[in-house]
Protein backbone atom coordinates (compact mmCIF):
# COMPACT_ATOMS: atom_id res chain seq x y z
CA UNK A 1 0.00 0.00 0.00
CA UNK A 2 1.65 3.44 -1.07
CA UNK A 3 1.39 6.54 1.36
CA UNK A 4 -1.40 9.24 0.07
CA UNK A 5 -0.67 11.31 -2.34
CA UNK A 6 -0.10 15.38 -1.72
CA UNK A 7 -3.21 17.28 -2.49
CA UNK A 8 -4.33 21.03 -2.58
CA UNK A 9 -7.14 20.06 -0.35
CA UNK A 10 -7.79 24.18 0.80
CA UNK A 11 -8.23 24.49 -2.98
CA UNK A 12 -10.56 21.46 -3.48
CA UNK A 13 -12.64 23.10 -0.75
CA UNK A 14 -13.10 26.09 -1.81
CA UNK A 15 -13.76 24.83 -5.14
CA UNK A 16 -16.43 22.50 -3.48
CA UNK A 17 -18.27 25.59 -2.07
CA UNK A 18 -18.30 27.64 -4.96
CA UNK A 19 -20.05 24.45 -6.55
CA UNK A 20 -22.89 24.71 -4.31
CA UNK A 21 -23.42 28.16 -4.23
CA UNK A 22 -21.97 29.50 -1.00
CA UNK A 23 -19.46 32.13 -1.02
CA UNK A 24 -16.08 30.92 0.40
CA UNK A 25 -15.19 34.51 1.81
CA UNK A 26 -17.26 37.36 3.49
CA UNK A 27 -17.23 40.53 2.31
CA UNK A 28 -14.06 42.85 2.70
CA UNK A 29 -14.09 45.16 5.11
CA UNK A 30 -16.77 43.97 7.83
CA UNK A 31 -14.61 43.65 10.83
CA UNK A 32 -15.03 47.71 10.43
CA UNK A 33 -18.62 47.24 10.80
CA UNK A 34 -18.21 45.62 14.41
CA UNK A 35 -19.19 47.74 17.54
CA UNK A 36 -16.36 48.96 19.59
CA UNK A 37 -18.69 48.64 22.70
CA UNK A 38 -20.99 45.41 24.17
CA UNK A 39 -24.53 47.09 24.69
CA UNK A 40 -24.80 45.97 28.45
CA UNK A 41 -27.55 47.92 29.35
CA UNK A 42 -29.94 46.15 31.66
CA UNK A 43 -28.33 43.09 31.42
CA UNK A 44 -28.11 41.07 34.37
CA UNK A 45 -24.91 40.39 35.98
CA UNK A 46 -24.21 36.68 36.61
CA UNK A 47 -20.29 36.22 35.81
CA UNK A 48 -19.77 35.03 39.58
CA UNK A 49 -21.68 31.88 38.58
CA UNK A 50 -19.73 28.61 37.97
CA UNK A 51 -20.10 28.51 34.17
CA UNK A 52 -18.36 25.66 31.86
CA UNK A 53 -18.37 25.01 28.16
CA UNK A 54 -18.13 21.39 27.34
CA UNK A 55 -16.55 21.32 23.55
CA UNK A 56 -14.04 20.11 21.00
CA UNK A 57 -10.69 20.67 22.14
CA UNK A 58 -9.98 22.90 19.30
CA UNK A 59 -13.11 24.53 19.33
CA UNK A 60 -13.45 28.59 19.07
CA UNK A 61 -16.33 29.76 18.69
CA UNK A 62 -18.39 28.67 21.26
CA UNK A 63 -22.05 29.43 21.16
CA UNK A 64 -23.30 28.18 24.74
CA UNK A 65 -21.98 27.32 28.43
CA UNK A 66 -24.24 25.96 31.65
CA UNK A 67 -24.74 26.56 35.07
CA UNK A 68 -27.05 24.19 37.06
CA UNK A 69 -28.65 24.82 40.87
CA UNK A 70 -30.92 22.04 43.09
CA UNK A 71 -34.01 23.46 44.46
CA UNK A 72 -36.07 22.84 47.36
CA UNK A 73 -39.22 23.32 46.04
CA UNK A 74 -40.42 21.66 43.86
CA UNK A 75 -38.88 18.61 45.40
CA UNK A 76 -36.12 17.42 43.53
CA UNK A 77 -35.68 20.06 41.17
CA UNK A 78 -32.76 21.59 39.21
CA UNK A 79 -33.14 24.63 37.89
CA UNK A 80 -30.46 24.96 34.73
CA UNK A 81 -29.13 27.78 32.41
CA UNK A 82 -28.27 27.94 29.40
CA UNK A 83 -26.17 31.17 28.35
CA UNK A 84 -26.18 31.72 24.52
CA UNK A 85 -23.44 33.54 22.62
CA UNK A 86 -26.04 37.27 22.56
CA UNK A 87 -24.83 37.51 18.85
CA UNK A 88 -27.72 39.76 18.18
CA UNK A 89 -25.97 42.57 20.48
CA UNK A 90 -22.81 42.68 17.80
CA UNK A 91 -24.71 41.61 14.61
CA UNK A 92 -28.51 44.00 14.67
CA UNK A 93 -30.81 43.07 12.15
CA UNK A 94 -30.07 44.53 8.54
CA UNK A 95 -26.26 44.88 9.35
CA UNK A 96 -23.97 44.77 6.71
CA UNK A 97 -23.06 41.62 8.81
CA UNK A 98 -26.03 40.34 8.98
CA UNK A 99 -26.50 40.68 5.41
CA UNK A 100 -23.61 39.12 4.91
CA UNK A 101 -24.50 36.05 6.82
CA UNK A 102 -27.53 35.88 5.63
CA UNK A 103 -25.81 34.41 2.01
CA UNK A 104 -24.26 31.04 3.15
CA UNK A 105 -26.78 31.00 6.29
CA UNK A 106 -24.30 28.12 8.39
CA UNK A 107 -20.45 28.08 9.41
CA UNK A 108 -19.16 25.48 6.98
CA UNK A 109 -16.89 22.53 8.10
CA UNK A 110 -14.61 21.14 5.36
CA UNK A 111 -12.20 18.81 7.59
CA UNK A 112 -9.31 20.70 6.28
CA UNK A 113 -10.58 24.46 6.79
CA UNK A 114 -13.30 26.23 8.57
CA UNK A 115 -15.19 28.93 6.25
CA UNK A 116 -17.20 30.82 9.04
CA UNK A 117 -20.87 32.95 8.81
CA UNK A 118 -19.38 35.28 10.82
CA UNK A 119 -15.92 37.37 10.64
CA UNK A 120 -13.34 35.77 13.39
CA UNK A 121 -13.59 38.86 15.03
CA UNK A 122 -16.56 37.80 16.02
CA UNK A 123 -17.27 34.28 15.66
CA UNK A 124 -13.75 33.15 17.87
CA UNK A 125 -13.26 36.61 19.23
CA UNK A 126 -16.08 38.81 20.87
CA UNK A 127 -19.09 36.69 20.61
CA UNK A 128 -17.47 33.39 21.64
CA UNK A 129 -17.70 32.16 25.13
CA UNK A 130 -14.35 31.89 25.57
CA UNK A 131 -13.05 30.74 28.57
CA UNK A 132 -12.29 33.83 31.72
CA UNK A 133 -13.47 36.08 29.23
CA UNK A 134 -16.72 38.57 30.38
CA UNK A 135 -19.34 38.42 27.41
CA UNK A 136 -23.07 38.77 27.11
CA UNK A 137 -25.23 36.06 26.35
CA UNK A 138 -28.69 35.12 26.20
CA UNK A 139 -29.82 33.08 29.18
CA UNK A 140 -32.34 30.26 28.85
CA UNK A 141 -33.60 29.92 32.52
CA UNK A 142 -35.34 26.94 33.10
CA UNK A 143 -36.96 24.20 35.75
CA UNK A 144 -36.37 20.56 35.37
CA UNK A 145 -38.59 18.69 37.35
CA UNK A 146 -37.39 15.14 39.46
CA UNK A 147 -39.26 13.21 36.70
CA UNK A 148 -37.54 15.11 33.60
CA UNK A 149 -40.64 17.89 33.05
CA UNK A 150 -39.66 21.20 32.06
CA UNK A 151 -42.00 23.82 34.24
CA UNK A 152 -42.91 25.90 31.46
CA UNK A 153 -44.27 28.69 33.70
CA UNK A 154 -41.08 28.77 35.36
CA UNK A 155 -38.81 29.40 31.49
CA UNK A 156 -37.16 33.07 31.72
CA UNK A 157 -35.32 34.69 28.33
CA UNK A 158 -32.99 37.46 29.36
CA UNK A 159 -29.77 39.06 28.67
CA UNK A 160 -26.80 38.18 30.94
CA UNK A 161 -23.00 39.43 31.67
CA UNK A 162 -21.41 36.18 32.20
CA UNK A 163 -17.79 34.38 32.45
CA UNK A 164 -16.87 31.03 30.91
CA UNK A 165 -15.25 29.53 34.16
CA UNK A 166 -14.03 26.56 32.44
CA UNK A 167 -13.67 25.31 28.80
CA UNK A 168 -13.96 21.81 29.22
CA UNK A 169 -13.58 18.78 26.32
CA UNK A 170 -16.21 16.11 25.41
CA UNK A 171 -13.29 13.25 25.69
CA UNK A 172 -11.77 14.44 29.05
CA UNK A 173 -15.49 15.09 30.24
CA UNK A 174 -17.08 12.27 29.15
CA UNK A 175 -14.25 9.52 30.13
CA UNK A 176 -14.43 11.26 33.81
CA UNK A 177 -17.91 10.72 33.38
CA UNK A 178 -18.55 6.94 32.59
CA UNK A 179 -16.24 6.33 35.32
CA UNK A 180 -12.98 5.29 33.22
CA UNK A 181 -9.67 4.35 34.97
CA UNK A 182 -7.70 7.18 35.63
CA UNK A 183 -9.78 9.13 33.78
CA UNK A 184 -9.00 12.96 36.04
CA UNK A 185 -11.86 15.21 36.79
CA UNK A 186 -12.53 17.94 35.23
CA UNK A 187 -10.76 21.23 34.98
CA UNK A 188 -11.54 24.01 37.49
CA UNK A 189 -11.82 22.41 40.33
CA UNK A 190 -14.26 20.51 42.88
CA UNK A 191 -17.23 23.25 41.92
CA UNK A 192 -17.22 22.93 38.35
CA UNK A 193 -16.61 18.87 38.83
CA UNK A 194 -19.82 19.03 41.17
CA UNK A 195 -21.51 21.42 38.62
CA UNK A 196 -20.29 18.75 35.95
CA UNK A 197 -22.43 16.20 37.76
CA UNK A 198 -25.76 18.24 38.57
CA UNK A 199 -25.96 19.10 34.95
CA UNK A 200 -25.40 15.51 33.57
CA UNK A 201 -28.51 14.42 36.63
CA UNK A 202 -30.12 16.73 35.14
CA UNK A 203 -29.38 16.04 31.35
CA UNK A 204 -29.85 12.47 31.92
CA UNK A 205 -33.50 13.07 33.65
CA UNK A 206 -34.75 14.75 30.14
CA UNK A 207 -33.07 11.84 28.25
CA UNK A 208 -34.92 9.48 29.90
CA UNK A 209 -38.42 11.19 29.44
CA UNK A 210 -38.03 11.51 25.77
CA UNK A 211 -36.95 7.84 25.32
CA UNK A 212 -40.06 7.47 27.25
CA UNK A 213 -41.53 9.37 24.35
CA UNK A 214 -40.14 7.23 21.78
CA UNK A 215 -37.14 9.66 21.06
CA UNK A 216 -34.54 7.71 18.50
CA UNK A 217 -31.21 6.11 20.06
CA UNK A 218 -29.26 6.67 17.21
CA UNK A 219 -25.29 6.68 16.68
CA UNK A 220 -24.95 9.31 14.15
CA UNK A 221 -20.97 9.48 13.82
CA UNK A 222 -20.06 10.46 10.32
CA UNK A 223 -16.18 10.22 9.82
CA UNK A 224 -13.73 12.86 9.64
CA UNK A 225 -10.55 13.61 7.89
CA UNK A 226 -7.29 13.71 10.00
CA UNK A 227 -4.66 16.16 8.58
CA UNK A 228 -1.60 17.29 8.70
CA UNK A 229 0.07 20.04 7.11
CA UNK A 230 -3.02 20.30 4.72
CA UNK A 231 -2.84 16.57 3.95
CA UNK A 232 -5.26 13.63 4.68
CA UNK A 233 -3.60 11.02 6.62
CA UNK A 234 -6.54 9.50 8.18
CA UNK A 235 -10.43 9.26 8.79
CA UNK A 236 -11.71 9.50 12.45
CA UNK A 237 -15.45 8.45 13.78
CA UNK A 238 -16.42 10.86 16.06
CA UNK A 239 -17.57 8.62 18.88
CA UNK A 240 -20.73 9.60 21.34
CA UNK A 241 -19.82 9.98 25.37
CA UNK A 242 -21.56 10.72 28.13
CA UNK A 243 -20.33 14.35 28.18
CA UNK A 244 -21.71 14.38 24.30
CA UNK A 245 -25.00 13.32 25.16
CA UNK A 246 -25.04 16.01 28.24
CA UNK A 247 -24.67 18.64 26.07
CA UNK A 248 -27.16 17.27 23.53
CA UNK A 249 -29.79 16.97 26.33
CA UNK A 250 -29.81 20.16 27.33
CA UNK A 251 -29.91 22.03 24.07
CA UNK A 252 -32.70 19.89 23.20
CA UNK A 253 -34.41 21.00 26.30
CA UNK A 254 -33.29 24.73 25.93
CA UNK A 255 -34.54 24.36 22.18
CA UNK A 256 -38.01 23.49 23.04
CA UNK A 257 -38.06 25.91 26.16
CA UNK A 258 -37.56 28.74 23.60
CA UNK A 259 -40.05 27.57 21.19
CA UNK A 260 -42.77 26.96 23.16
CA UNK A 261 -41.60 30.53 25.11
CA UNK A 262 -42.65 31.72 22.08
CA UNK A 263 -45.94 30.37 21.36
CA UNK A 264 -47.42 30.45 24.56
CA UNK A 265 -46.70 34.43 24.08
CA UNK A 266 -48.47 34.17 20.70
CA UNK A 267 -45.33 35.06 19.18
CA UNK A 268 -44.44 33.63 15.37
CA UNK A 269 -41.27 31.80 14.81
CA UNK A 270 -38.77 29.05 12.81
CA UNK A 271 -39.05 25.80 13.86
CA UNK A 272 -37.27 22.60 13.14
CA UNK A 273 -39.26 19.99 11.65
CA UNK A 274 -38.69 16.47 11.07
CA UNK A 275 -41.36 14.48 9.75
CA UNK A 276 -42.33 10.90 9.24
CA UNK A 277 -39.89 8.95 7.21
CA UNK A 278 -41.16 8.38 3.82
CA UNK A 279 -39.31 5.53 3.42
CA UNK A 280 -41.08 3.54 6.25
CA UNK A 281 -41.39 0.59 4.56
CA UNK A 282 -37.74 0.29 4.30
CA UNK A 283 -37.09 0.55 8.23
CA UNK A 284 -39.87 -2.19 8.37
CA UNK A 285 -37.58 -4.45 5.99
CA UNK A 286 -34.72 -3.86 7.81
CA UNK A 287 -35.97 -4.47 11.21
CA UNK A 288 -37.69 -7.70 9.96
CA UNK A 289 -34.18 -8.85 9.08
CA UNK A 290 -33.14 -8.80 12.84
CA UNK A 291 -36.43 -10.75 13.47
CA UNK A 292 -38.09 -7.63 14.64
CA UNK A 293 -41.79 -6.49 13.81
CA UNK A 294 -42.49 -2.96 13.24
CA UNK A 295 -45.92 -1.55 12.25
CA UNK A 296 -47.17 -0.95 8.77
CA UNK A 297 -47.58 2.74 10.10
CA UNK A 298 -44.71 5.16 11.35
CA UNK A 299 -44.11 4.86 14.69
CA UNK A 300 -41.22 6.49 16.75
CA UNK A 301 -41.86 4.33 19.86
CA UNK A 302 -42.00 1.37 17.49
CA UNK A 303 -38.63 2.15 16.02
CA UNK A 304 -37.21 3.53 19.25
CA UNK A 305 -37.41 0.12 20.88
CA UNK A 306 -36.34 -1.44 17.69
CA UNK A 307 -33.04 0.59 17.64
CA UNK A 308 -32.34 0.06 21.41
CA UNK A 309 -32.85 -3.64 21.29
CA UNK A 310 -30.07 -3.83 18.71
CA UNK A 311 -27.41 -1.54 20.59
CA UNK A 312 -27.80 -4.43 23.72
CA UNK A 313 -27.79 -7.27 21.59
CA UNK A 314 -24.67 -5.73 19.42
CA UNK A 315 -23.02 -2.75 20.03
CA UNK A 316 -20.31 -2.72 17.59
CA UNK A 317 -22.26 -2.80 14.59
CA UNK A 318 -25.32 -0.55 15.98
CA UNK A 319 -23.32 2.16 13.90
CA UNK A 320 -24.45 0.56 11.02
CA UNK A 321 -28.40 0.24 11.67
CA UNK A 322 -28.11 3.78 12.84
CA UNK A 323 -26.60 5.27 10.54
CA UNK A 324 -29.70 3.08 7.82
CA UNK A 325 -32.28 4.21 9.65
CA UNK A 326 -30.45 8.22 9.56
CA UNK A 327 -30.35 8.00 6.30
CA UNK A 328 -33.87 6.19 5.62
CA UNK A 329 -35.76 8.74 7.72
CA UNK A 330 -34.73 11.53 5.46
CA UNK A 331 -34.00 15.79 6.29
CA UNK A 332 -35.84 17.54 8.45
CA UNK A 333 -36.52 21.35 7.27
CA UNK A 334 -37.24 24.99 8.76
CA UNK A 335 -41.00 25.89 8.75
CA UNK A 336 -42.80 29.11 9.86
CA UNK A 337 -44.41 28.27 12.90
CA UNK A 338 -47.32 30.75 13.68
CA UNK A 339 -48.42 30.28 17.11
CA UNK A 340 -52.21 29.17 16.02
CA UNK A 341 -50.53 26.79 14.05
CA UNK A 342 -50.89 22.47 14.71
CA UNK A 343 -47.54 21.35 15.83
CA UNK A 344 -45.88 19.50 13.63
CA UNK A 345 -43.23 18.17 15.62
CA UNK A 346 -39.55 16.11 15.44
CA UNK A 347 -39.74 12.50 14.49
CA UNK A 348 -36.29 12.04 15.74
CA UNK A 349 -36.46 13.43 19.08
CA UNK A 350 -40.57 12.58 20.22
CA UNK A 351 -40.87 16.17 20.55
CA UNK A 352 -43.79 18.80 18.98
CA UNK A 353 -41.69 22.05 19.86
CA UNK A 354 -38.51 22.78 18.38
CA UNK A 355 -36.55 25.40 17.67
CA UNK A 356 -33.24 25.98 16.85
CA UNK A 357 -31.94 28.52 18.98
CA UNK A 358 -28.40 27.82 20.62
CA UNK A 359 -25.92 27.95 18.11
CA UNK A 360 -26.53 31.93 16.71
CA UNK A 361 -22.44 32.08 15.66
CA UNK A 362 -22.57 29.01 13.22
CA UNK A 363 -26.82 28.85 12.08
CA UNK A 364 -28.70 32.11 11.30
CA UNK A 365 -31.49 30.36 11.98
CA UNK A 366 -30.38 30.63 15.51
CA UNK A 367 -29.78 34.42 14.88
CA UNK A 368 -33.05 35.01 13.88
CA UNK A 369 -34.71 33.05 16.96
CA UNK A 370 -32.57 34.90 19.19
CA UNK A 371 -33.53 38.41 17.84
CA UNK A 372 -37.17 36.62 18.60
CA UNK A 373 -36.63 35.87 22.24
CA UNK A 374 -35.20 38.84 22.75
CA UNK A 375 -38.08 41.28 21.64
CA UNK A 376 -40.96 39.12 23.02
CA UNK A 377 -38.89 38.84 26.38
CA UNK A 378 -38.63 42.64 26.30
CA UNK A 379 -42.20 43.31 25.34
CA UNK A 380 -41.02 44.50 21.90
CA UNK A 381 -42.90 43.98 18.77
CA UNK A 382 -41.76 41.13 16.74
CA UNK A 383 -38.26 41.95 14.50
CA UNK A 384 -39.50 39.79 11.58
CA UNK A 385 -42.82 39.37 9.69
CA UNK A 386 -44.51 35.97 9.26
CA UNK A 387 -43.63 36.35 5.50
CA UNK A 388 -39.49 37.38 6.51
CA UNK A 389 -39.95 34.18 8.64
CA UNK A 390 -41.12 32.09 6.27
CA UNK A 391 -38.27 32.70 3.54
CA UNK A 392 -35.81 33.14 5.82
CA UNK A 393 -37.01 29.25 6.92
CA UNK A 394 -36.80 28.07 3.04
CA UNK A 395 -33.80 30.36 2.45
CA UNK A 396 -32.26 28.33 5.35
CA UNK A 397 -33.16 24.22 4.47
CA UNK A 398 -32.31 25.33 1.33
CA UNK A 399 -28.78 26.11 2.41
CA UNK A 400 -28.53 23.48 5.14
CA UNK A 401 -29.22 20.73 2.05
CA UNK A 402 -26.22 22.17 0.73
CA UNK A 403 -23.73 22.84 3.56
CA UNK A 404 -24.61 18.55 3.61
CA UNK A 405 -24.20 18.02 0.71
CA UNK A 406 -20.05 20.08 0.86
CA UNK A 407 -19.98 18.00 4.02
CA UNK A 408 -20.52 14.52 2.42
CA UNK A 409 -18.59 15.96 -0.21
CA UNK A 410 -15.50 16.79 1.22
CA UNK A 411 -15.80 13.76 3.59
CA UNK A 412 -15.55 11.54 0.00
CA UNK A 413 -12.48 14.09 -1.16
CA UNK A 414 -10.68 13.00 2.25
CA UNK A 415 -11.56 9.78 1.81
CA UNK A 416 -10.09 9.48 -2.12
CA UNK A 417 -7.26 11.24 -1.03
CA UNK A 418 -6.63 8.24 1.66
CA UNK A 419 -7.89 5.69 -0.77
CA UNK A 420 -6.02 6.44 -3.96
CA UNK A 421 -3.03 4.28 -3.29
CA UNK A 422 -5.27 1.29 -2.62
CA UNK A 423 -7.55 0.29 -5.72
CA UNK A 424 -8.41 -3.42 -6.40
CA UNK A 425 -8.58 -3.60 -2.65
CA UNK A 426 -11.30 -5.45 -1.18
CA UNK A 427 -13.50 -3.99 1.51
CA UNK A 428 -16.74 -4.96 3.92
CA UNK A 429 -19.34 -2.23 3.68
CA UNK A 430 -22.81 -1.32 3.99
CA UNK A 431 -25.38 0.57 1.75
CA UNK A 432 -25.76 3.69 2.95
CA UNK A 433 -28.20 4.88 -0.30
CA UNK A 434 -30.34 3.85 -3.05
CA UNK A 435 -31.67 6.58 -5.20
CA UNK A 436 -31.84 7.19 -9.05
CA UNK A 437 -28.65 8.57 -8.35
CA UNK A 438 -27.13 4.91 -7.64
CA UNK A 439 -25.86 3.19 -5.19
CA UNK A 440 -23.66 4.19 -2.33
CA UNK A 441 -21.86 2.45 0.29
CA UNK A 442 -19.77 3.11 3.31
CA UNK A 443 -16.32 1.11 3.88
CA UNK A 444 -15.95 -0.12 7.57
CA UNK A 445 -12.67 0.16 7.82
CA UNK A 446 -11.70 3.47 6.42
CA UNK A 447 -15.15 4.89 7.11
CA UNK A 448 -15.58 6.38 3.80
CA UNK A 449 -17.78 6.43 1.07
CA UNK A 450 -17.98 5.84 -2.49
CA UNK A 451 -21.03 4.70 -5.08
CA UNK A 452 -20.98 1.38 -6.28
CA UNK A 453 -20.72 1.43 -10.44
CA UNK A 454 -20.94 -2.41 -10.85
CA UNK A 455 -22.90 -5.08 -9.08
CA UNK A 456 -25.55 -2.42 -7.65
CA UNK A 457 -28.51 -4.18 -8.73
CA UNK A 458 -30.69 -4.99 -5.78
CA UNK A 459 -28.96 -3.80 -3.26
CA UNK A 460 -30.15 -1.65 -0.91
CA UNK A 461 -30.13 0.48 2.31
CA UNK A 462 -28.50 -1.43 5.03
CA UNK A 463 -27.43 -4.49 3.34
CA UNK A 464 -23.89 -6.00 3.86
CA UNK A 465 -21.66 -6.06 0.87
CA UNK A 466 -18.26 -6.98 -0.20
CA UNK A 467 -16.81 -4.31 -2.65
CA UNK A 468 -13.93 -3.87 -4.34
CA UNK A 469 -12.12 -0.32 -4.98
CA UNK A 470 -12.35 0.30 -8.53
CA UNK A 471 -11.50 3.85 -9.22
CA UNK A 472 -10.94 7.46 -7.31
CA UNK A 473 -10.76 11.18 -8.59
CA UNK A 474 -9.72 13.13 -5.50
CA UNK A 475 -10.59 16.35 -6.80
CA UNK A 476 -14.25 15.47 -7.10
CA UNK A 477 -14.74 12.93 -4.40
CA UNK A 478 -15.58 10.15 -6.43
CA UNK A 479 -14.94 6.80 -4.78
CA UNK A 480 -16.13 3.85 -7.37
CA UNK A 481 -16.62 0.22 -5.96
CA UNK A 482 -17.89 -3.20 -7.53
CA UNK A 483 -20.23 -5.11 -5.46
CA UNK A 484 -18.91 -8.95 -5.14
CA UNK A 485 -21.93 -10.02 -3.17
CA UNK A 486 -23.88 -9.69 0.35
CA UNK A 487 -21.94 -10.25 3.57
């Protein structure tokens, strides 16, 4: 096997997103733009409190830290905040920055470069959390009850001067976590440790209410190029920990605090919809091959048992069936939401409310729902009409389809880059799609995928193949296999 070959892969990338319409660079000049000042006025002052991040290591811009406090009444209660990057403060409506992020609408992740909605003043600089740094941010205040019930009448929106105590990582975190060997505890000392723990009681007690729901168990690790020096020497799975799921929980919760913060206020907003999977019958098919009956009907519950029955019975491979189903189950979109309007919920997570709201310095979706929460906390009139809401919605799926599909594409550039030393190789996969398009499959060891040009016939989503590496072109991330037959 030779070593990979040496590859512009910046160039590729930027190539890649001119492809699909975004614009690689922002606008000269807006740094110019930013306010010299925070506009602190009236916000509360909470930097004493013990506030973490829990992140990549190499993460910058970081859109949201925690803070979690037991009550006494109601019994067993935690009462947990959520502090939100107040991007709104730096970036007002109709800014030339706003404008400008309103083009690509998402921070886009390559693997080998980072092209951000946001100047770095901004994004890594003034409207991160960073860590001992005073910023404002936008405080989700909420109630979790012993059994995992948010106390609606309890939610508060408001603006907050706060410190990022201690920038913590999901590995380090989550090992300490899961109780691992020698695994230390986390930065900052025995307060932020014991905050650590409160908020994952508290994360884990809204887990376990939406499983109750029939929220989906699913493994959703896509792989990722390692680099070095600009080159591709590797693909990593991003594996899911306890600290992972921690954060998950709780921006879950704080997304469906804000949106229902909004309706019961009779306020308009963007929610995130996921709908039934269209390709139901599918899931039914592949279930059936584990011996498991699912109804003729959608049902999350159904399929939420389904999936958890097959991480206990084999955890290796869940990966696999997750990562089917992910892909059988389809998008989910941005939709107005009028506050009148039936809910039409998040297959995925068993919830009706959802909103994206926490991640305002990489989704202007979040933007937008911040400027929201802000006004209707404030007793403002709404920033945005229904109708700026609803293209704003399509203006943003539209763009989120496409920041997937640079993802997947630069995730197959990586992966030819790795790959093109090693054709007539033979490989164990799975089918990962089966469109008009053809037939794609994903390696299990490299994770990467590829279309299958010979031998596709029949095969479908989740099935077990042997393949052989045919062909690659690096600069378009084509991967070509031949199917030799089922596993």
């Amino acid at each position: 096997m030779g070593s990979p070959a040496a590859y512009d892969m910046l160039h590729i990338a930027r190539g890649v997103l001119t492809a699909n319409g975004f614009a690689p660079d922002l606008p000269a000049g807006l740094d110019a733009t930013v306010p010299v000042n925070d506009p602190d006025e009236g916000a509360a002052d909470l930097r004493a409190l013990p506030w973490s991040s829990i992140d990549n290591e190499e993460s910058r811009d970081l859109d949201q830290i925690e803070v979690a406090e037991r009550l006494a009444e109601p019994p067993g209660a935690i009462r947990i905040r959520i502090g939100i990057a107040d991007v709104d403060a730096l970036v007002p409506k109709g800014s030339p920055i706003d404008r400008a992020a309103a083009v690509n609408t998402t921070t886009l992740y390559t693997g080998v470069h980072i092209f951000p909605m946001l100047p770095e003043v901004l994004s890594v600089g003034r409207t991160s959390l960073l860590g001992d740094q005073e910023r404002l941010a936008v405080v989700t205040d909420m109630v979790v009850r012993a059994d995992g019930t948010l106390d609606d009448a309890e939610t508060k929106i408001y603006v907050a001067r706060v410190v990022n105590h201690a920038k913590l990582v999901y590995e380090r975190v989550g090992a300490w976590l899961e109780g691992e060997r020698g695994a230390p505890p986390p930065a900052g000392g025995a307060v932020i440790a014991d905050q650590v723990k409160l908020q994952d009681e508290c994360a884990q007690r809204l887990r376990r209410l939406r499983h109750e729901h029939g929220a989906l168990d699913l493994d959703t690790r896509e792989a990722q190029p390692v680099t070095k020096d600009g080159q591709v020497i590797g693909l990593e799975l991003v594996r899911a920990n306890r600290a992972r799921q921690l954060i998950e929980d709780l921006m879950i919760a704080a997304n469906g605090a804000t949106a229902r913060f909004l309706e019961d206020r009779g306020r308009s907003s963007i929610r995130r919809v996921v709908r039934a999977p269209k390709r139901w019958d599918r899931i039914v098919a592949l279930a059936a091959g584990f011996g498991i009956a699912l109804p003729a009907a959608p049902s999350a519950p159904a399929l939420a048992a389904f999936l958890s029955t097959r991480r206990q019975a084999d955890p290796e491979p869940f990966a696999d069936v997750s990562l089917s189903v992910v892909k059988l189950m389809g998008p989910g979109q941005y939709v107005l939401q009028r506050a009148t309007d039936p809910d039409q919920g998040h297959f995925g997570l068993a919830v009706d409310d959802y909103a994206h709201s926490t991640a305002p310095n990489r989704r202007y979706t979040d933007l937008v729902t911040q400027r929201l929460l802000k006004a209707c906390a404030a007793g403002a009139p709404p920033p945005y009409s229904d109708d700026e809401l609803m293209q704003t919605a399509e203006a943003c799926t539209e763009r989120e389809n496409g920041a997937r599909k640079v993802e997947r594409t630069m995730r197959k550039v990586a992966a030819a880059a790795l790959l093109a030393a090693r054709i007539g190789e033979e490989f164990d996969a799975i089918v990962t799609g089966a469109t008009d398009k053809g037939v794609f499959v994903r390696l299990l060891r490299p994770p990467a995928e590829g279309r299958v040009v010979e031998g596709e016939r029949g095969l479908d989503v989740g099935d077990a193949v042997r393949v052989r590496l045919t062909d690659t072109e690096v600069a378009r991330g084509f991967i070509d296999f031949a199917a030799l037959g089922r596993r």
